[in-house]
Protein backbone atom coordinates (compact mmCIF):
# COMPACT_ATOMS: atom_id res chain seq x y z
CA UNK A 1 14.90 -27.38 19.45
CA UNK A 2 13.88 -28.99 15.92
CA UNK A 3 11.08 -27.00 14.53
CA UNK A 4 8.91 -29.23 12.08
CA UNK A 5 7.55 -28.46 8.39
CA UNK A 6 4.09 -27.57 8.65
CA UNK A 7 2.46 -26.16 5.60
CA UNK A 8 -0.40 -23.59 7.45
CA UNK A 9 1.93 -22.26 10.09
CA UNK A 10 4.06 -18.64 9.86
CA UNK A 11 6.97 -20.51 10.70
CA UNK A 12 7.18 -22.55 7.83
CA UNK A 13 8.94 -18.88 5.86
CA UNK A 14 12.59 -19.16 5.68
CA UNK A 15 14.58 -17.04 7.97
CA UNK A 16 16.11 -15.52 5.04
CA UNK A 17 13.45 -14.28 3.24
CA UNK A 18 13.35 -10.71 3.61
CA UNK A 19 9.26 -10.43 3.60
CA UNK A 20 9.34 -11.38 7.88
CA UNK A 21 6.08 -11.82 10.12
CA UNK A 22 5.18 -8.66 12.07
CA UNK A 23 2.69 -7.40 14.47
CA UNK A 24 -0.95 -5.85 12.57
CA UNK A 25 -1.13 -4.01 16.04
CA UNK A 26 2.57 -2.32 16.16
CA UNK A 27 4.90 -3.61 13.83
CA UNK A 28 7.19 -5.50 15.83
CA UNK A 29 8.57 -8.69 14.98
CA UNK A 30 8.46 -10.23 17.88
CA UNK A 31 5.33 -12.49 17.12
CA UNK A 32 4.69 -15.82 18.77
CA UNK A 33 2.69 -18.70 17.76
CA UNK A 34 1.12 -21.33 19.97
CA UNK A 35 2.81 -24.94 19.45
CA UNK A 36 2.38 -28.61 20.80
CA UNK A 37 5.23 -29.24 22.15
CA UNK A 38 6.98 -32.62 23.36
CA UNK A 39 7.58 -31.98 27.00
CA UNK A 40 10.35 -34.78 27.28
CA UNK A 41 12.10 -33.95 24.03
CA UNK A 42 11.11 -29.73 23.88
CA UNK A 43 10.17 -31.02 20.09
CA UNK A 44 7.72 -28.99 18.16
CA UNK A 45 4.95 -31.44 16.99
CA UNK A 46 2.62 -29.23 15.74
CA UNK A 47 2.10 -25.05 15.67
CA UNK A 48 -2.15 -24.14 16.21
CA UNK A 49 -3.72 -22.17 13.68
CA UNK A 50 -7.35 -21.84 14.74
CA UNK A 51 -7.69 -18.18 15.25
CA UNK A 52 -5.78 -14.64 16.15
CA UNK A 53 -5.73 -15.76 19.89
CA UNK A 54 -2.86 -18.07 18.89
CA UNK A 55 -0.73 -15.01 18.12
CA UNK A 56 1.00 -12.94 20.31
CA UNK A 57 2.90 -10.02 20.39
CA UNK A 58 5.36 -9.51 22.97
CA UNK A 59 5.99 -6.01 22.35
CA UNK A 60 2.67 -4.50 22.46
CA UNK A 61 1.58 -7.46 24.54
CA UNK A 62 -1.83 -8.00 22.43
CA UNK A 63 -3.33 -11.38 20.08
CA UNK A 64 -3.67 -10.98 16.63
CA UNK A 65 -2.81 -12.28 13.77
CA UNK A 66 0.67 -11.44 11.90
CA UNK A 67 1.21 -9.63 8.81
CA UNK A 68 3.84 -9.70 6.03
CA UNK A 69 5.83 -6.52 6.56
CA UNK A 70 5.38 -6.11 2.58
CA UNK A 71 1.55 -5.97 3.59
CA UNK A 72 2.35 -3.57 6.17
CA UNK A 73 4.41 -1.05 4.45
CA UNK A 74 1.85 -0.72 1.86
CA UNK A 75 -0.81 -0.23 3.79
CA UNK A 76 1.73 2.99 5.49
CA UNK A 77 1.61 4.53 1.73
């Protein structure tokens, strides 16, 4: 599936860049975004951005929105 450039979402960070998304609530990084998506081509058109319910973490299974894990080993200190 071909993910597409869009400046406000988290999935516009590289995959290589070491500073990943993670849960506020548990640290996880399994965090989802909500996404148009092209239901004859499975093409992401567009992620949504309008508020923490359009995060979701499928570890602790809550909404909220993501942190850099930079942001969340700092606050650990």
């Amino acid at each position: 599936m071909k993910k597409e450039e869009c400046k406000n979402s988290v999935a516009n960070v590289p995959a290589e860049k070491p500073d990943t998304w993670r849960c506020r609530n548990c640290g996880s990084q399994a965090v989802q975004q909500r996404a148009w998506v092209n239901v004859n081509t499975g093409e992401v058109e567009s992620f949504i951005d309008g508020g923490r319910d359009d995060y979701w973490c499928e570890a602790c299974e809550q909404y909220g929105y993501p942190v850099r894990e930079s942001e969340l080993n700092s606050r650990a200190l």
